[in-house]
C-alpha atoms as a PDB file:
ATOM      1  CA  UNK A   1      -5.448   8.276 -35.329  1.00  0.00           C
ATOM      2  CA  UNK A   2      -2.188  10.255 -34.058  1.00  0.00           C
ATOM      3  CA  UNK A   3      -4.748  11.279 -30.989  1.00  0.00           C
ATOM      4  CA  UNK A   4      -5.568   8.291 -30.264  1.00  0.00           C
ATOM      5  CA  UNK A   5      -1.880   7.106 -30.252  1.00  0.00           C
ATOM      6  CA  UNK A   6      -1.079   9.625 -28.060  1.00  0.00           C
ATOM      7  CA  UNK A   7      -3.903   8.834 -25.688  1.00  0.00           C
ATOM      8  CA  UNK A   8      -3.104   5.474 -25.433  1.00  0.00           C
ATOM      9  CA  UNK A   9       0.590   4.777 -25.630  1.00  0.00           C
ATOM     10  CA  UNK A  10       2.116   4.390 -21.978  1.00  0.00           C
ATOM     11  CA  UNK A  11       5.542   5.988 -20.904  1.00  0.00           C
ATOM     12  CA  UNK A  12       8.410   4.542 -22.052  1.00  0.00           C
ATOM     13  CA  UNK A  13      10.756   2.695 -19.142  1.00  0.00           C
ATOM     14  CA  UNK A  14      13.233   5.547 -19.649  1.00  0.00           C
ATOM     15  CA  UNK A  15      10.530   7.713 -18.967  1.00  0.00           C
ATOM     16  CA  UNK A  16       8.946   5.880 -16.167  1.00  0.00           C
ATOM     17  CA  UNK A  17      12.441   6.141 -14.474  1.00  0.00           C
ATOM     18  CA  UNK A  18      12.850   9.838 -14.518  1.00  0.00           C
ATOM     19  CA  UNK A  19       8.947  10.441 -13.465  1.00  0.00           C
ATOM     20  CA  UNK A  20      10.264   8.016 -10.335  1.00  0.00           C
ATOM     21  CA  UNK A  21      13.314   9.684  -9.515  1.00  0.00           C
ATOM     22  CA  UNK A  22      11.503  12.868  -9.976  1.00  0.00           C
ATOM     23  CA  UNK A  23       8.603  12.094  -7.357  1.00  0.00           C
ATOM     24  CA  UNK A  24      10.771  10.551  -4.840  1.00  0.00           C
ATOM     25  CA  UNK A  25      13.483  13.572  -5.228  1.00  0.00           C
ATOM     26  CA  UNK A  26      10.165  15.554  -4.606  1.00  0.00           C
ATOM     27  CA  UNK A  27       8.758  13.501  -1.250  1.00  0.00           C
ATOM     28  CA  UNK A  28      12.459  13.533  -0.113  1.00  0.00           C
ATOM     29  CA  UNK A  29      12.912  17.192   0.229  1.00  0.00           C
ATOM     30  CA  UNK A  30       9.092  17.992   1.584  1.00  0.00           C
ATOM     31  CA  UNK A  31       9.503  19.654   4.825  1.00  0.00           C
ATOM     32  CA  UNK A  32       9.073  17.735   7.832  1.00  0.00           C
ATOM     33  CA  UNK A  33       5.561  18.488   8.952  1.00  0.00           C
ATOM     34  CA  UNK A  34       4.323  18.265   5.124  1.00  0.00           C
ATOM     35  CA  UNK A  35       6.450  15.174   5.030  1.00  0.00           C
ATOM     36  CA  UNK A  36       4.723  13.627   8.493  1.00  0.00           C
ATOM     37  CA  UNK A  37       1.045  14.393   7.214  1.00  0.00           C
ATOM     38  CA  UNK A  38       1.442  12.978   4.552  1.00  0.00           C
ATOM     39  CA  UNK A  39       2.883   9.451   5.871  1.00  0.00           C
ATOM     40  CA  UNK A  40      -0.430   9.816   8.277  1.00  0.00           C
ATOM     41  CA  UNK A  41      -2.852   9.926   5.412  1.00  0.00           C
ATOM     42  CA  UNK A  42      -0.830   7.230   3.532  1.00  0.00           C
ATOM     43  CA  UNK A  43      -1.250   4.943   6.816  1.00  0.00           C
ATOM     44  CA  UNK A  44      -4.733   5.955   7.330  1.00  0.00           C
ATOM     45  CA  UNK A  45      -5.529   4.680   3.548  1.00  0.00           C
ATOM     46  CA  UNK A  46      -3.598   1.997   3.604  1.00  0.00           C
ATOM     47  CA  UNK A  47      -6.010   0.787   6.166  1.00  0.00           C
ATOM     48  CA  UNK A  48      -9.128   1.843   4.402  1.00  0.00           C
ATOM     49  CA  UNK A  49      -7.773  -0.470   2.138  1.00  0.00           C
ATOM     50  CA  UNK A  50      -7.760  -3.116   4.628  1.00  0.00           C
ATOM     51  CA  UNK A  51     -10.951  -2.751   5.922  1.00  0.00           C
ATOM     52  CA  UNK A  52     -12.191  -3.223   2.184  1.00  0.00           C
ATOM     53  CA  UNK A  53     -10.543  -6.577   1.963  1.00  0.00           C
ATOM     54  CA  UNK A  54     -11.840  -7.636   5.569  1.00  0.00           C
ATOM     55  CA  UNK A  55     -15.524  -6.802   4.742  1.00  0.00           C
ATOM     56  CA  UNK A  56     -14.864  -8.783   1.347  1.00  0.00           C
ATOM     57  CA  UNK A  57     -13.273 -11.690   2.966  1.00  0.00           C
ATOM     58  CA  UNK A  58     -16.444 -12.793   5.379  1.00  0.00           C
ATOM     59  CA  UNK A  59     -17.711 -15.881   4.757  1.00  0.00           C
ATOM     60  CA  UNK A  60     -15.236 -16.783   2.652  1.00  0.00           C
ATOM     61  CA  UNK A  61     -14.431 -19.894   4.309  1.00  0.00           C
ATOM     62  CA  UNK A  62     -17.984 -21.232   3.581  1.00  0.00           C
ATOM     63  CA  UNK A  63     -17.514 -20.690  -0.026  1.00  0.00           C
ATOM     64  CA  UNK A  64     -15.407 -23.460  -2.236  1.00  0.00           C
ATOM     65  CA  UNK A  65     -13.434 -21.099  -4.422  1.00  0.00           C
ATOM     66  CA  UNK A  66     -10.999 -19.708  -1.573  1.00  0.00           C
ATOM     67  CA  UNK A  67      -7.933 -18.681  -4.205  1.00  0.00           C
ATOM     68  CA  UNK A  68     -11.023 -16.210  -5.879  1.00  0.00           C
ATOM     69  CA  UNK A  69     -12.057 -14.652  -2.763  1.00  0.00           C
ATOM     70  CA  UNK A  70      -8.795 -13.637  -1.983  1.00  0.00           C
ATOM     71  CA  UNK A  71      -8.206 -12.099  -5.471  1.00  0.00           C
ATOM     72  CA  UNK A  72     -11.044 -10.446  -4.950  1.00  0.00           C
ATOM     73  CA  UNK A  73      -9.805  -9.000  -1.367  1.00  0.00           C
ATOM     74  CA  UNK A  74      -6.746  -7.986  -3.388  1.00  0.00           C
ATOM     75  CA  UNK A  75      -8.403  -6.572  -6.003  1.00  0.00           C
ATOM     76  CA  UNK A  76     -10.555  -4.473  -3.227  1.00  0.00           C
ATOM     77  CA  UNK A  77      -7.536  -3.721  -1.002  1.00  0.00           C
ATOM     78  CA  UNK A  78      -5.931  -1.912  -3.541  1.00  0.00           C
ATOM     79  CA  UNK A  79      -8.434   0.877  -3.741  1.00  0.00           C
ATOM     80  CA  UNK A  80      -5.618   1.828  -0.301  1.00  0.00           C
ATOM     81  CA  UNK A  81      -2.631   2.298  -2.756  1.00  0.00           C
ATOM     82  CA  UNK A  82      -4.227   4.115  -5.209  1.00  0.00           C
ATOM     83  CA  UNK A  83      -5.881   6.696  -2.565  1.00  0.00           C
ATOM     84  CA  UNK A  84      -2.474   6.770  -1.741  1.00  0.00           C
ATOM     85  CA  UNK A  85      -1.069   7.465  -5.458  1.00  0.00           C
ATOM     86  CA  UNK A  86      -3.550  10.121  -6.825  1.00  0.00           C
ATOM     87  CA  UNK A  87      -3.590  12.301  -3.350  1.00  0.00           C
ATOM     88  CA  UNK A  88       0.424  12.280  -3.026  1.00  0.00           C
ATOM     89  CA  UNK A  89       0.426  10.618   0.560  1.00  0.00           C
ATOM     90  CA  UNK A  90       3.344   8.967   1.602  1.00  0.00           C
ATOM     91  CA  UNK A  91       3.567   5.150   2.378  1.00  0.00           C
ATOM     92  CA  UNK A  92       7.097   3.789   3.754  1.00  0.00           C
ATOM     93  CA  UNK A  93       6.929   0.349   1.358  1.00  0.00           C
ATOM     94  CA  UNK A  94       6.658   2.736  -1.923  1.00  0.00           C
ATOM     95  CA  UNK A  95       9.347   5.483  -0.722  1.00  0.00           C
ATOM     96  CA  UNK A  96      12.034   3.364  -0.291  1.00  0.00           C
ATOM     97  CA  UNK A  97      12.265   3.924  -3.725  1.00  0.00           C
ATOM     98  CA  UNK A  98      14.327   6.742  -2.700  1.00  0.00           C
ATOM     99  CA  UNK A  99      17.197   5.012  -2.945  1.00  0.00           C
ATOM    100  CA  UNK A 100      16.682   5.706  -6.880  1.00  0.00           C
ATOM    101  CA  UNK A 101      17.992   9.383  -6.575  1.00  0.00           C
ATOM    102  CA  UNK A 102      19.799   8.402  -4.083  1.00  0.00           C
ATOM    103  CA  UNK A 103      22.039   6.368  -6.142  1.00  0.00           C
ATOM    104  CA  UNK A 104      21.708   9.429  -9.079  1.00  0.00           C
ATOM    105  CA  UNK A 105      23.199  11.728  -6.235  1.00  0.00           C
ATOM    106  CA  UNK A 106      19.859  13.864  -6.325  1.00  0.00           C
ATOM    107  CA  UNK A 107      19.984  13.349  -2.239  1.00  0.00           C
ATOM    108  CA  UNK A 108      21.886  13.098   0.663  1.00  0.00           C
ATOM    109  CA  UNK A 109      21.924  10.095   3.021  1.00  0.00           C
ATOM    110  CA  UNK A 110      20.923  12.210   5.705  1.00  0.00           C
ATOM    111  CA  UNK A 111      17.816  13.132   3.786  1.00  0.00           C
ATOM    112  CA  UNK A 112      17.019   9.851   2.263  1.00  0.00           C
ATOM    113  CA  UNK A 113      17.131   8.594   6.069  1.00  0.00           C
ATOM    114  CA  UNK A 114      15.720  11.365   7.434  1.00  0.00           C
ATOM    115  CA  UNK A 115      12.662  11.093   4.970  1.00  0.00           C
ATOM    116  CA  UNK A 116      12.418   6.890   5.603  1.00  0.00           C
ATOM    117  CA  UNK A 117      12.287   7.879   9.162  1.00  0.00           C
ATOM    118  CA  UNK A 118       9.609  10.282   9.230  1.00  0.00           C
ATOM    119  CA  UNK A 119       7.354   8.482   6.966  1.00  0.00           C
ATOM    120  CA  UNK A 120       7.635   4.928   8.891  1.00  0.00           C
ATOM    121  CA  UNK A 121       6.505   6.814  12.257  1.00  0.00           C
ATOM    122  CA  UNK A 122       3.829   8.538  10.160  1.00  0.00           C
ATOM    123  CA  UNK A 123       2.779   5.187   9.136  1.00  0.00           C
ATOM    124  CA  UNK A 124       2.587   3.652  12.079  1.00  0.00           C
ATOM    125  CA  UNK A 125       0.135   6.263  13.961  1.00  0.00           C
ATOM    126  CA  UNK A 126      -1.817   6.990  11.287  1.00  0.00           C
ATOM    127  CA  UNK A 127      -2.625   3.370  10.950  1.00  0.00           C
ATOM    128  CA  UNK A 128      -2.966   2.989  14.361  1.00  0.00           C
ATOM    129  CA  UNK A 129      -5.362   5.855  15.017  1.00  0.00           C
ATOM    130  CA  UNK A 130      -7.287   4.695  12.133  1.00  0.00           C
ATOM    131  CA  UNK A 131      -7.588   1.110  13.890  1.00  0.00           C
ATOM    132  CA  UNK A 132      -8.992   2.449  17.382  1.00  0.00           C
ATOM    133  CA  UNK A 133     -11.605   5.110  15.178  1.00  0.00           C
ATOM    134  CA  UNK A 134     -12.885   1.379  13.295  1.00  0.00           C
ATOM    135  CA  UNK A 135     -13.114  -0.165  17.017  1.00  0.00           C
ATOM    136  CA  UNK A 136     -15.006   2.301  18.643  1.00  0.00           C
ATOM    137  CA  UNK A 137     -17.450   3.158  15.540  1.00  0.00           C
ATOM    138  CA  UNK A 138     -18.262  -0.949  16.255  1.00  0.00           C
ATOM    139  CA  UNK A 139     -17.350  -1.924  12.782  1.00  0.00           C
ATOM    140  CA  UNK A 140     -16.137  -4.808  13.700  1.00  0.00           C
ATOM    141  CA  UNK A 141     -19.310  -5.965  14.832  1.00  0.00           C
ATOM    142  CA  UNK A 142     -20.904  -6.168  11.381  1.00  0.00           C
ATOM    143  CA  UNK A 143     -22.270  -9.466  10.085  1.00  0.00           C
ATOM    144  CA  UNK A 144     -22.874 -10.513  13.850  1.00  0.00           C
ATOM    145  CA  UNK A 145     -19.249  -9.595  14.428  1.00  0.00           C
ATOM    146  CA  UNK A 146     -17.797 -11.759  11.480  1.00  0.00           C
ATOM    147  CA  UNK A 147     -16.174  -8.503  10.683  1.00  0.00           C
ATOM    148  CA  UNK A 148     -14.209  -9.187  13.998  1.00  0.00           C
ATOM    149  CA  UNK A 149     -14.004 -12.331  13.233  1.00  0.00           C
ATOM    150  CA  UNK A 150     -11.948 -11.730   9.739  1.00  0.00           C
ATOM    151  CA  UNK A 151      -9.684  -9.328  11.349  1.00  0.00           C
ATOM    152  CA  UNK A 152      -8.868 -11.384  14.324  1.00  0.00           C
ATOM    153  CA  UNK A 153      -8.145 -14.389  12.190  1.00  0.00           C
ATOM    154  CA  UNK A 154      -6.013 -12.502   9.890  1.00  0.00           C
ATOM    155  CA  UNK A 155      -4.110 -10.763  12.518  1.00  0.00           C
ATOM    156  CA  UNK A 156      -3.018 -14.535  14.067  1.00  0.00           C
ATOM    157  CA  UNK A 157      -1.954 -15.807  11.085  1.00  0.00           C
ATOM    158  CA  UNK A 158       0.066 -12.728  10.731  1.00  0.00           C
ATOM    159  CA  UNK A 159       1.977 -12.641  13.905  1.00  0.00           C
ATOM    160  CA  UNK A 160       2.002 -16.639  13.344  1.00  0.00           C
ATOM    161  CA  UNK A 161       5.024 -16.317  10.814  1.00  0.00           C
ATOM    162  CA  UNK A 162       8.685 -17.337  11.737  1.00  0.00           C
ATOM    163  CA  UNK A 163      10.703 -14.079  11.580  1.00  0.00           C
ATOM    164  CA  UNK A 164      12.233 -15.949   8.178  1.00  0.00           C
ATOM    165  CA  UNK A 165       8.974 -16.385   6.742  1.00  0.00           C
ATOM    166  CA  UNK A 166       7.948 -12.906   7.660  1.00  0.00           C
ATOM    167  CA  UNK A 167      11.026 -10.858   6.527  1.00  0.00           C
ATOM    168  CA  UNK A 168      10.586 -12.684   2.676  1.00  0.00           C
ATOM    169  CA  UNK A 169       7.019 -12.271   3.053  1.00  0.00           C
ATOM    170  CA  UNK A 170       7.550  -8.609   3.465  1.00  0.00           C
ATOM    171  CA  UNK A 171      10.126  -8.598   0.963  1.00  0.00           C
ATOM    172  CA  UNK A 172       7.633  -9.687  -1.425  1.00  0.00           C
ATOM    173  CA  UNK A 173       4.842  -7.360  -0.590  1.00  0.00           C
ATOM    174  CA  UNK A 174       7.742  -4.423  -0.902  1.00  0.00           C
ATOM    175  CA  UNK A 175       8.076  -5.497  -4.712  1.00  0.00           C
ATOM    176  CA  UNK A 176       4.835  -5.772  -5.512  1.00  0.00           C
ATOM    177  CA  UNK A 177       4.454  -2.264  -4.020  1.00  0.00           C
ATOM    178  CA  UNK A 178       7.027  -0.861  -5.814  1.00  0.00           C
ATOM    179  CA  UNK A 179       6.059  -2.728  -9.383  1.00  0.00           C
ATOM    180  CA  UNK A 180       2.535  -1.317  -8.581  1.00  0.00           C
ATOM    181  CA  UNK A 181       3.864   2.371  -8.258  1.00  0.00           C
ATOM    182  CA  UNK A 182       6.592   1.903 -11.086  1.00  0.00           C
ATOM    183  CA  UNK A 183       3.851   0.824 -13.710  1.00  0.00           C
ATOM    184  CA  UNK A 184       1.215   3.585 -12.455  1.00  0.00           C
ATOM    185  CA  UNK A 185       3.681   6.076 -13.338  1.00  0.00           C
ATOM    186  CA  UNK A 186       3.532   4.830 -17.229  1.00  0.00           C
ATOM    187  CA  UNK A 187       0.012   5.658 -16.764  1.00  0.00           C
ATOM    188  CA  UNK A 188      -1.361   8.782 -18.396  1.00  0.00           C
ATOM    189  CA  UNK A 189      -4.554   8.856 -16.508  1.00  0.00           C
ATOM    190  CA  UNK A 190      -6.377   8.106 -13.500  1.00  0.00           C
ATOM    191  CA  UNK A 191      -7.950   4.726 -14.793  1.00  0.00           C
ATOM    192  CA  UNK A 192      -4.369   3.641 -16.398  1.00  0.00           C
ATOM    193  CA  UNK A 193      -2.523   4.334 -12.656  1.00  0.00           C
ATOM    194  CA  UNK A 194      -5.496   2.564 -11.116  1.00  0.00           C
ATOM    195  CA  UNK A 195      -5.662  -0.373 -13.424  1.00  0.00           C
ATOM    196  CA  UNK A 196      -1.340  -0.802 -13.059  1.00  0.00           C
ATOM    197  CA  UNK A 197      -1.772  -0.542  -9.468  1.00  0.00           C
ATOM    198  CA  UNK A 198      -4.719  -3.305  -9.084  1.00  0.00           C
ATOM    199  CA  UNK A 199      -2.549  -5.751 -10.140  1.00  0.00           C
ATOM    200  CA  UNK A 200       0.454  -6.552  -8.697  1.00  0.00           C
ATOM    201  CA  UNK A 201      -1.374  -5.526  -5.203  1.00  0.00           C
ATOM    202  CA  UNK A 202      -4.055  -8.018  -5.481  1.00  0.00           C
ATOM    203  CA  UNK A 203      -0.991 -10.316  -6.354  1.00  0.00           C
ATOM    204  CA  UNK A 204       1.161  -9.919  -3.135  1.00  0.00           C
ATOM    205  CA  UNK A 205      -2.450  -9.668  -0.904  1.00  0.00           C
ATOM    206  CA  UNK A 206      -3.654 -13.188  -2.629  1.00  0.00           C
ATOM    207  CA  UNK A 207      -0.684 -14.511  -1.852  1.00  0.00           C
ATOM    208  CA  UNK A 208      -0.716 -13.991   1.548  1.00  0.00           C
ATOM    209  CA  UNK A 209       2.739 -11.723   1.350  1.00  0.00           C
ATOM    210  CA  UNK A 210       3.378  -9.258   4.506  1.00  0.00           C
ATOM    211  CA  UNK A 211       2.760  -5.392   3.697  1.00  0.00           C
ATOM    212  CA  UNK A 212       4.313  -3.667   6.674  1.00  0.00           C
ATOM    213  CA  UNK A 213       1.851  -0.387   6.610  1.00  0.00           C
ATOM    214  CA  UNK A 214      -1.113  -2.716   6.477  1.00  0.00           C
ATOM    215  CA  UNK A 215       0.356  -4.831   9.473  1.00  0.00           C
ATOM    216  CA  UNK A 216       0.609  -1.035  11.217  1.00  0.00           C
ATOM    217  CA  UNK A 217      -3.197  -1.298  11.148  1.00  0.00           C
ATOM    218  CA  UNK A 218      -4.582  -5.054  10.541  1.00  0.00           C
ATOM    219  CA  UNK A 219      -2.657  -6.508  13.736  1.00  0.00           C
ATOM    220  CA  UNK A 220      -4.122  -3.843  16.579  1.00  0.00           C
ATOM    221  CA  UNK A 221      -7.528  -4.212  15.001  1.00  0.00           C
ATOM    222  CA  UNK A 222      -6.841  -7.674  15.255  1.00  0.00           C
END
């Protein structure tokens, strides 16, 4: 029974806070290279994610149940976080949780900047590079190019947004992000961080909220 227990009981909050700090005091003083890598795979898999929600989301607009399909694509889409989670890549929406040791004096300003810097740029070109290998490999021409379709819609509703609407919308995203990464880290093992990741993702990506990394790669493909 005490095995059990053990296998099963989550990490306390306390604990969840000092397994945080710990990982972002970790990504914060990576070198630079190792640091940039890193926020190139987390970009890249961010978009993996997305193009797992666009191939679930065509059609959907022939079906009735529209508020299912897009749990569904958020259910889908977060297979990109936890890629990200369980291979240590960086993703800019998730390290800004650096201000947590930041705050505990663990690191400087200079390196909490420095580290927000590096990863956004990361971010952005690994996304980016990601988009242009989908276009040429013709995946958006799947389904008679409803693929395309998907992603082109989605990308116009995106850059559609008042900058209001789209800074909340983002700020949104960013705490469903950070919820998703905070609650993986009570997890114990791979199917616990998956499962606490799953939800609040498919809850910001259902709700139509703005994830900047995903934007990196959703609105050139678009």
């Amino acid at each position: 029974m005490d095995d059990l227990a053990a296998r099963v009981t989550i990490v306390p909050p306390a604990g969840i806070a000092a397994v945080t700090s710990d990982a972002m005091v970790g990504k914060a003083l990576k070198g630079r290279f190792e640091m940039f890598l890193l926020a190139l795979t987390g970009g890249a898999f961010i978009g993996l994610g997305f193009i797992f929600f666009t191939t679930s989301q065509m059609a959907a607009s022939t079906v009735d149940w529209y508020g299912l399909t897009r749990v569904v694509g958020g259910l889908v889409f977060s297979v990109g976080l936890i890629l990200v989670v369980l291979t240590g890549a960086d993703l800019f929406t998730s390290t800004t949780m650096t201000v947590i040791p930041l705050m505990q004096k663990r690191i400087t300003v200079a390196q909490w900047l420095g580290h927000w810097g590096i990863v956004y740029v990361g971010n952005v070109i690994g996304a980016v590079l990601l988009a242009l290998i989908v276009y040429f490999s013709g995946t958006h021409m799947n389904g008679g190019g409803g693929w395309g379709l998907v992603a082109v819609t989605t990308a116009t509703t995106k850059v559609s947004n008042t900058w209001v609407e789209a800074f909340f919308l983002g700020v949104l995203a960013n705490l469903a992000v950070c919820l998703a990464i905070w609650t993986a880290n009570a997890g114990r093992h791979l199917v616990d961080k998956a499962v606490a990741i799953a939800g609040p993702i498919a809850l910001f990506v259902a709700s139509s909220f703005e994830h900047s990394v995903a934007n990196m790669f959703m609105i050139p493909m678009g």
